[in-house]
N, C-alpha and C. Protein backbone atom coordinates (compact mmCIF):
# COMPACT_ATOMS: atom_id res chain seq x y z
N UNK A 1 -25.75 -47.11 13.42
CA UNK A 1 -26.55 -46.76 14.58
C UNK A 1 -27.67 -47.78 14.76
N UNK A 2 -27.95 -48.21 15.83
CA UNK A 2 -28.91 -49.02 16.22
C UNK A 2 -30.30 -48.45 16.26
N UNK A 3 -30.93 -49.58 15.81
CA UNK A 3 -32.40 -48.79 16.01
C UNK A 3 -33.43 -48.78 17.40
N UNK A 4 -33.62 -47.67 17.85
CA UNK A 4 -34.69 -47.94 18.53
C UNK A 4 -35.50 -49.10 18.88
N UNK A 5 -35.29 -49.42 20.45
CA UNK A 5 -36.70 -50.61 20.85
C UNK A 5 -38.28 -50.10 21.14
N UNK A 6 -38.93 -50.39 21.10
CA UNK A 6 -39.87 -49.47 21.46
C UNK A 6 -40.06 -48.90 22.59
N UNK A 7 -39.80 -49.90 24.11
CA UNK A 7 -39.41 -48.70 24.96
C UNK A 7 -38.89 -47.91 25.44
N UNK A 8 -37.66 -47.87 24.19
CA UNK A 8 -36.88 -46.35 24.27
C UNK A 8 -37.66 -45.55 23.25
N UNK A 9 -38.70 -45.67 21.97
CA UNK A 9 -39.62 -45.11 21.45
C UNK A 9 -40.87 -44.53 22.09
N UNK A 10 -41.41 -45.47 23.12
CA UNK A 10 -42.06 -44.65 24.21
C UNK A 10 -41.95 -43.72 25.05
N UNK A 11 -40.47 -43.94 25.87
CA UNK A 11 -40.39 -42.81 26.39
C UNK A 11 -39.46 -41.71 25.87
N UNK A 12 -39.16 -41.64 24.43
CA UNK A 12 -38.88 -40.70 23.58
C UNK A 12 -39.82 -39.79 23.44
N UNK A 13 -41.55 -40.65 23.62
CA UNK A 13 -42.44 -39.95 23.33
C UNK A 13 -42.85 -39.08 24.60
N UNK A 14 -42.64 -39.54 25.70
CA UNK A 14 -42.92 -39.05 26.73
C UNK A 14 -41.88 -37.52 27.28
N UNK A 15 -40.61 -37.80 26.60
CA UNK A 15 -39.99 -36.99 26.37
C UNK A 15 -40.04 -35.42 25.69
N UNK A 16 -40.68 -36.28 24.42
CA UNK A 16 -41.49 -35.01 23.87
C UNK A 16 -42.60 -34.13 24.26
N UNK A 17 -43.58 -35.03 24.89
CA UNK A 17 -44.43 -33.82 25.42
C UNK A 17 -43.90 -32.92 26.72
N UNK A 18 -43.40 -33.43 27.40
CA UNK A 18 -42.67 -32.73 28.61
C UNK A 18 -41.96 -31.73 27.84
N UNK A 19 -40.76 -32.22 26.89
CA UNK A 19 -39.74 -30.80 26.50
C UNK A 19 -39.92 -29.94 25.06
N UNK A 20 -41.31 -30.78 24.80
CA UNK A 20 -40.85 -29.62 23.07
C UNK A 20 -42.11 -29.05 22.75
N UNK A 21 -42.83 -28.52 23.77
CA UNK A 21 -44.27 -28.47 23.62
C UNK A 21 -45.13 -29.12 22.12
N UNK A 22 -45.03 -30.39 22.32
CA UNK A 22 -45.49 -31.96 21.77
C UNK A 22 -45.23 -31.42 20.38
N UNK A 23 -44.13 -30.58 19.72
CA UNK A 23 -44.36 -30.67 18.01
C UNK A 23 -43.52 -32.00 17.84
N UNK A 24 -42.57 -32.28 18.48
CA UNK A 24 -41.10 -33.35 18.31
C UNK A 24 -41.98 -34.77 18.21
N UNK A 25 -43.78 -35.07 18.64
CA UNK A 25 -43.92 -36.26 19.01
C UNK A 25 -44.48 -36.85 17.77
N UNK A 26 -45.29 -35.64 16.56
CA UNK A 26 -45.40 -36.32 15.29
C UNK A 26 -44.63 -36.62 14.71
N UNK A 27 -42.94 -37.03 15.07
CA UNK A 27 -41.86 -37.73 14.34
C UNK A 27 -42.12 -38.99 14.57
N UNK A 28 -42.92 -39.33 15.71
CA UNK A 28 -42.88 -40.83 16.31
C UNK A 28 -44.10 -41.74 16.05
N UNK A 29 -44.97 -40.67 15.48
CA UNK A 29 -46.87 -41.21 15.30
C UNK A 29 -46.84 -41.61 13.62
N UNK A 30 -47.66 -42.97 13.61
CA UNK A 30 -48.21 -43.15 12.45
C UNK A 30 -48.90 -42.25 11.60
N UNK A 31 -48.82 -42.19 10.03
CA UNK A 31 -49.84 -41.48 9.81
C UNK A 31 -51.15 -42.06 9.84
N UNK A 32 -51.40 -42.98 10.05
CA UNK A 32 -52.60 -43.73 10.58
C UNK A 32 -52.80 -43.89 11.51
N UNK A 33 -52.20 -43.34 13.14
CA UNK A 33 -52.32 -43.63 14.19
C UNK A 33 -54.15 -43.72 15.03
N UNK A 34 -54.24 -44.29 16.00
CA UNK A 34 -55.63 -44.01 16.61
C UNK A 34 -54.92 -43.67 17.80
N UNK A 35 -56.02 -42.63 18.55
CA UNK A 35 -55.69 -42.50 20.11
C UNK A 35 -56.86 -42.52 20.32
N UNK A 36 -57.02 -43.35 21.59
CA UNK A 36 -58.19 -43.41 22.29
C UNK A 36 -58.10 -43.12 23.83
N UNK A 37 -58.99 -42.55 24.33
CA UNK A 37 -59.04 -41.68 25.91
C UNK A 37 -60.04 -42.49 26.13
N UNK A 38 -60.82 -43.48 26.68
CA UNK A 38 -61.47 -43.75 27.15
C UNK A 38 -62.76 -42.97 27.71
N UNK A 39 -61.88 -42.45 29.20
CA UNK A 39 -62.36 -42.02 30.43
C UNK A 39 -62.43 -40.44 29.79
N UNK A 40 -61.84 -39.98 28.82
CA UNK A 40 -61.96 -38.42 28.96
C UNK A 40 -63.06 -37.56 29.35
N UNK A 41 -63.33 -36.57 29.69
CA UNK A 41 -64.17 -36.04 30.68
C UNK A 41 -65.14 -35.71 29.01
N UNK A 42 -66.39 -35.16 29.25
CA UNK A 42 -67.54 -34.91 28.34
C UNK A 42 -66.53 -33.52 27.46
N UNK A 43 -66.99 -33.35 26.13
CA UNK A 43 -66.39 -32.19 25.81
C UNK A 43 -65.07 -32.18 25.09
N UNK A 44 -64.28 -33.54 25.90
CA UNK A 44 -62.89 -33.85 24.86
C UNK A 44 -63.26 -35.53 24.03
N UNK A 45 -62.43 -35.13 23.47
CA UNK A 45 -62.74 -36.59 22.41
C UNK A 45 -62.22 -38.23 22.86
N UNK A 46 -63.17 -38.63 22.61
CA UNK A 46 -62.78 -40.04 23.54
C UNK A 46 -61.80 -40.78 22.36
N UNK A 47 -61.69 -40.48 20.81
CA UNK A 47 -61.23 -41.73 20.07
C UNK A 47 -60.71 -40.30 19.01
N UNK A 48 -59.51 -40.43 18.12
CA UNK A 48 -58.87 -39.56 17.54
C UNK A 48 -58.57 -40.16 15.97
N UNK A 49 -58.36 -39.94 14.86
CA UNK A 49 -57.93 -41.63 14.14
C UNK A 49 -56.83 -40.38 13.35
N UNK A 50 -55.27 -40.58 13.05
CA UNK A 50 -54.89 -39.70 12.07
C UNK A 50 -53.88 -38.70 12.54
N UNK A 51 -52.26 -38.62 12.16
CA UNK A 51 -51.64 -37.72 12.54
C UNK A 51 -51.54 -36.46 13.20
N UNK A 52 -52.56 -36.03 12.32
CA UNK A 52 -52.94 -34.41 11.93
C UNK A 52 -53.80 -34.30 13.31
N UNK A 53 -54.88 -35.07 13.73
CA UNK A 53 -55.95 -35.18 14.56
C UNK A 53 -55.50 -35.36 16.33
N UNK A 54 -54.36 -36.29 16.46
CA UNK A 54 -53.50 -36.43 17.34
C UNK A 54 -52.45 -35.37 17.49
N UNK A 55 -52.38 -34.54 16.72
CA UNK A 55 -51.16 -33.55 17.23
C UNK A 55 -52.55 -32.16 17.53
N UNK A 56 -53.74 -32.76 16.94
CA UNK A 56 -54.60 -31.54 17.47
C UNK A 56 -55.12 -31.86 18.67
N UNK A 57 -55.30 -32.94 19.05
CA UNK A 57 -55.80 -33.18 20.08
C UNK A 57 -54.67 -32.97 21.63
N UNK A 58 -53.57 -32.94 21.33
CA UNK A 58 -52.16 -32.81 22.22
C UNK A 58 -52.00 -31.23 22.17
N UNK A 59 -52.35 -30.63 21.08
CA UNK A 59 -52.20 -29.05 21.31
C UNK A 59 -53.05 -28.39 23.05
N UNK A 60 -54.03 -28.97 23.30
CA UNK A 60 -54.32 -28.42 24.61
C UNK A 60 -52.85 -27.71 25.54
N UNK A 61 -51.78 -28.88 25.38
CA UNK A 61 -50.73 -28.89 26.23
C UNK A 61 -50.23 -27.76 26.43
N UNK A 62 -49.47 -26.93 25.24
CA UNK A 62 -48.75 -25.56 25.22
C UNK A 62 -49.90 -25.04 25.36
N UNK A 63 -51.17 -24.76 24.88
CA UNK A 63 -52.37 -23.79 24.84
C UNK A 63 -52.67 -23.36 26.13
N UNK A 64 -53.30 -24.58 26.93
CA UNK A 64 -53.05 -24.44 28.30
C UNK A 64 -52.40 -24.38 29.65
N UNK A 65 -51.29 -25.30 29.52
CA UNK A 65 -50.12 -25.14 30.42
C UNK A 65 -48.84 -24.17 30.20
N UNK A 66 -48.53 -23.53 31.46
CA UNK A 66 -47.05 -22.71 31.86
C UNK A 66 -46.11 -24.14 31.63
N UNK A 67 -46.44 -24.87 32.20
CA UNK A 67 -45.88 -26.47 32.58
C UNK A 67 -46.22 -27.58 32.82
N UNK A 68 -45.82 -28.80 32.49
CA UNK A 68 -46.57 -29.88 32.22
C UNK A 68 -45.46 -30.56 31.66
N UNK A 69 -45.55 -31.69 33.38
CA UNK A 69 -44.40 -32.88 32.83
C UNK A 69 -45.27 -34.04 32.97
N UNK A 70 -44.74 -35.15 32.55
CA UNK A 70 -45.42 -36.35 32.65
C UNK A 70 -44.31 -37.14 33.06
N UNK A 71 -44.20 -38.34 33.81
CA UNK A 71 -43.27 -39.17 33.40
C UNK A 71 -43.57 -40.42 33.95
N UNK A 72 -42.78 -41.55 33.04
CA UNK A 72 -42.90 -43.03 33.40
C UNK A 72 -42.15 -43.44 34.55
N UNK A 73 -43.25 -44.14 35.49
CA UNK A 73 -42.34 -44.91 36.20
C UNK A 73 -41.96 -46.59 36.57
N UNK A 74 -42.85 -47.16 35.37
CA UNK A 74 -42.88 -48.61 34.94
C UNK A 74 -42.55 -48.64 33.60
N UNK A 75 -41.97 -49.59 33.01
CA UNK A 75 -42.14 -49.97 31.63
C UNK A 75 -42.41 -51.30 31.47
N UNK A 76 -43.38 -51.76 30.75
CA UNK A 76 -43.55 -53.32 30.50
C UNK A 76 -44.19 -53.15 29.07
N UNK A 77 -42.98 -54.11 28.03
CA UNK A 77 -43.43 -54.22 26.94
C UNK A 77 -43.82 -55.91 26.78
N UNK A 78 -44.39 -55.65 25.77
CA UNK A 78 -45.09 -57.10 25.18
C UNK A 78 -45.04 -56.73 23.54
N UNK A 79 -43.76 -57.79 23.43
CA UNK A 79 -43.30 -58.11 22.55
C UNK A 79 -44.14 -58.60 21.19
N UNK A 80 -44.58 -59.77 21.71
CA UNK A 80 -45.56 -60.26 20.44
C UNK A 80 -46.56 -59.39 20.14
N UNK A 81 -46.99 -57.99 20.46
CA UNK A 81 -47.92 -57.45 20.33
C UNK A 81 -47.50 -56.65 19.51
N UNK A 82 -46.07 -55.64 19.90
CA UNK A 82 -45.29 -54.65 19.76
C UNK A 82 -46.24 -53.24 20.68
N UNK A 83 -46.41 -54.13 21.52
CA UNK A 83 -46.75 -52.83 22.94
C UNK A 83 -45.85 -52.66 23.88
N UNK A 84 -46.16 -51.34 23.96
CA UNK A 84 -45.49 -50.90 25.57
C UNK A 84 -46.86 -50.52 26.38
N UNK A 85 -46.39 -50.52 27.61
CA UNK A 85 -47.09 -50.14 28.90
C UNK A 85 -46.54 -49.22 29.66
N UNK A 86 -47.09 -48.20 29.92
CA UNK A 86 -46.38 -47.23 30.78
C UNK A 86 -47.29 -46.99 31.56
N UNK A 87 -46.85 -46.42 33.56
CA UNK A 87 -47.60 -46.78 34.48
C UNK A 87 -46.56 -44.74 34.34
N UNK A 88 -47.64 -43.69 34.58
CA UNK A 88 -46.63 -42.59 33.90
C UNK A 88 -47.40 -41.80 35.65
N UNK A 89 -47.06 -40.54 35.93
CA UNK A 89 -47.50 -39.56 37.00
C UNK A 89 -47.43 -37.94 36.23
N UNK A 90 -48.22 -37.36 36.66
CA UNK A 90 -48.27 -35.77 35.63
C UNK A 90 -47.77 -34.75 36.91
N UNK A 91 -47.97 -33.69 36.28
CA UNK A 91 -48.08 -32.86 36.87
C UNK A 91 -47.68 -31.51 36.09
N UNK A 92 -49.05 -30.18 36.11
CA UNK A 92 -49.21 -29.17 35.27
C UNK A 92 -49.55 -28.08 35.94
N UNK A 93 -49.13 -26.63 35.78
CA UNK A 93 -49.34 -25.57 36.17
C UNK A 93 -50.26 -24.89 35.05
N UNK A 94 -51.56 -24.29 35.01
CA UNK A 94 -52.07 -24.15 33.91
C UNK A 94 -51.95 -22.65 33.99
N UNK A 95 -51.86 -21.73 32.68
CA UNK A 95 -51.02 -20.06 32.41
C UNK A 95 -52.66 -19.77 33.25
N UNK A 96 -53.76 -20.15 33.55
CA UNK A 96 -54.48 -19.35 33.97
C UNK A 96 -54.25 -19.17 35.32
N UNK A 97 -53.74 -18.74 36.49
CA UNK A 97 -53.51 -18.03 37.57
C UNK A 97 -54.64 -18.76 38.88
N UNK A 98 -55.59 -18.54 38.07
CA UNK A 98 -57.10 -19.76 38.96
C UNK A 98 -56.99 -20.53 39.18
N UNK A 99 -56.67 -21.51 37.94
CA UNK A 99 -56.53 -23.08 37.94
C UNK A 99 -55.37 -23.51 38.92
N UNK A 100 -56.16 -24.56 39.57
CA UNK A 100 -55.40 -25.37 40.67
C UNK A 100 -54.36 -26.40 39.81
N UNK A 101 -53.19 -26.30 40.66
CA UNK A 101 -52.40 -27.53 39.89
C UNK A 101 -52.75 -28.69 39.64
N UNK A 102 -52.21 -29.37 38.32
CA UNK A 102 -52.64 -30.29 38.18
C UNK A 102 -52.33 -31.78 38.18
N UNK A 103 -52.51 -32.85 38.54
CA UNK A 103 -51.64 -34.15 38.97
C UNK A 103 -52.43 -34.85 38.68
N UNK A 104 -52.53 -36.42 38.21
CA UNK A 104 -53.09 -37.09 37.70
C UNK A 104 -51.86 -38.08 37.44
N UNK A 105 -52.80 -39.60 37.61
CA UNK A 105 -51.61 -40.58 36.89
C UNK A 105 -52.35 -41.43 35.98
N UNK A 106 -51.43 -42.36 34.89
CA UNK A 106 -52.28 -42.39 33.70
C UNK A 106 -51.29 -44.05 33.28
N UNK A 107 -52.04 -44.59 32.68
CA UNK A 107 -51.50 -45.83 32.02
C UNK A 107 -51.70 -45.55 30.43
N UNK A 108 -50.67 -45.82 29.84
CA UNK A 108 -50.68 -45.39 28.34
C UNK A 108 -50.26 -47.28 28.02
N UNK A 109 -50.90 -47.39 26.41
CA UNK A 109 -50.63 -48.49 25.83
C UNK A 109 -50.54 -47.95 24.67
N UNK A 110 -49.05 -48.09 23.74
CA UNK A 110 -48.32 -47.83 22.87
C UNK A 110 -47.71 -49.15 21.93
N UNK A 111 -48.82 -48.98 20.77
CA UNK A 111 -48.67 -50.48 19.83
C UNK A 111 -47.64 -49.53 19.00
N UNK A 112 -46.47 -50.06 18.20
CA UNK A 112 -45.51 -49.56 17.34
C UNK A 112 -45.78 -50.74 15.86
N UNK A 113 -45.55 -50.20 15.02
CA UNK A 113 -45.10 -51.11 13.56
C UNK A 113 -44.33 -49.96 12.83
N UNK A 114 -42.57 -50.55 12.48
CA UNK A 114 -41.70 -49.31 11.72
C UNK A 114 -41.60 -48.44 12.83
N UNK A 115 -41.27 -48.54 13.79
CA UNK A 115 -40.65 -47.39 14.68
C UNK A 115 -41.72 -46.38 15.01
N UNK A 116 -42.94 -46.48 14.76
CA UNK A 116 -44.20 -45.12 14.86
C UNK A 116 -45.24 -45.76 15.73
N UNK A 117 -45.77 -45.30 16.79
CA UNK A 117 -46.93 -45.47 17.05
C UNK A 117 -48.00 -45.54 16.15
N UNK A 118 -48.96 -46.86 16.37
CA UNK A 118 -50.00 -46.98 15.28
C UNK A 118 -51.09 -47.05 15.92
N UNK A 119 -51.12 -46.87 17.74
CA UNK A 119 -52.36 -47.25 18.34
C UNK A 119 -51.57 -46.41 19.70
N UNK A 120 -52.54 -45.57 20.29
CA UNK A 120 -51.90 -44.76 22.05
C UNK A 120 -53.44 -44.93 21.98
N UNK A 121 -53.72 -45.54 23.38
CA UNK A 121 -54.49 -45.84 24.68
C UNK A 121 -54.21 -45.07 25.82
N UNK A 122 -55.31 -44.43 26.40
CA UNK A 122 -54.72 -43.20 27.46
C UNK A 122 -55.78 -43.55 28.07
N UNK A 123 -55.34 -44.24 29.26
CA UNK A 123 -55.87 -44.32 30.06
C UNK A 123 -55.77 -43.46 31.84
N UNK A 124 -56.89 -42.47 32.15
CA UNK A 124 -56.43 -41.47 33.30
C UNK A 124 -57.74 -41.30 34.12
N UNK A 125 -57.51 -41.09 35.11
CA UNK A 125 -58.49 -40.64 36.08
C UNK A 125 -58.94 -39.17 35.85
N UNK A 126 -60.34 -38.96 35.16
CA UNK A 126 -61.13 -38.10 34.54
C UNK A 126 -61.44 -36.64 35.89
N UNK A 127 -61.60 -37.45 37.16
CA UNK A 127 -61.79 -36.31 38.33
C UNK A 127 -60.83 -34.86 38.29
N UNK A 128 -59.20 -35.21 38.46
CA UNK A 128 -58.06 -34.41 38.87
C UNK A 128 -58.63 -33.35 37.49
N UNK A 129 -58.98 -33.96 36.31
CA UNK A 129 -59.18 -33.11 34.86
C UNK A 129 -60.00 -32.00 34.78
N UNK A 130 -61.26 -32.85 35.61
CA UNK A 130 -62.84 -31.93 35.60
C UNK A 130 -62.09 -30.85 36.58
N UNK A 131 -61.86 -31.39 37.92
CA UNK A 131 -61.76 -30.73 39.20
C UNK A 131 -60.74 -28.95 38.45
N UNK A 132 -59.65 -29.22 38.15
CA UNK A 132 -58.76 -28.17 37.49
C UNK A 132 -59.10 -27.83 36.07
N UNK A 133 -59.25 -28.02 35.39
CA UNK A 133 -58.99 -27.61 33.54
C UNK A 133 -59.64 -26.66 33.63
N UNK A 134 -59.41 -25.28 33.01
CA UNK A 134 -59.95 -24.16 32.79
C UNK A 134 -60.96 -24.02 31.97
N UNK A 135 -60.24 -25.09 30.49
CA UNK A 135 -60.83 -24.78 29.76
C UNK A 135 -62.05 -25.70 29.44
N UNK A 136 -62.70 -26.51 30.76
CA UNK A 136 -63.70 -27.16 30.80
C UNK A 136 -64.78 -26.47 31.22
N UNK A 137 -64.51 -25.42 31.82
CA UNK A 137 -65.50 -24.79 32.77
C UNK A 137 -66.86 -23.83 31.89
């Protein structure tokens, strides 16, 4: 069996949060991974460092959403780096009944070494987040 390129490892990952409410995506994360959010709104964590920390920080997903897909609609890797680029679009129904749907689009940068993410960059427009999230309010 052939191994995985990374941007079939990326959007494996993207895969996972859409269909397995994100447990399937710590198969794919370093145990040293960092995630960094930049832009995240006040209240969520801008920088994550650590398996354990990244699958806590992704728990929002099932906690708060009925539904919640994401998906890529660019891929551009860079090879000498071992990055991918994903140019991705959301969209989430949150179980609270109030909350307005949610849509947002997001650029992710996904460094790999050994088949695992060792670095996710999430980059998203912080407004669509504040404007809907329940659990910001």
């Amino acid at each position: 069996m052939a191994t995985a390129t990374n941007p079939e490892l990326a959007k494996r990952l993207l895969a996972s949060l859409r269909e397995s409410g994100v447990d399937a995506v710590a198969d794919l994360l370093d145990d040293g991974i960092r995630m960094e959010m930049p832009f995240a709104p006040q209240g969520t964590p801008s920088s994550v460092v650590g398996k354990a920390a990244v699958m806590e920080a992704l728990a929002f997903i099932p906690r708060y959403f009925a539904r919640f897909r994401i998906s890529a609609h660019e891929c551009y890797e860079c090879k000498a780096r071992d990055t991918v680029i994903l140019e991705c679009t959301s969209f989430g129904l949150y179980k609270s009944p109030e909350a307005p749907e949610y849509q947002n689009r997001y650029v992710l940068l996904l460094t790999f070494a050994g088949g695992r993410v060792t670095r996710w960059r999430e980059f998203f427009n912080p407004y669509p987040v504040l404007a809907s999230a329940p659990y910001l309010g």
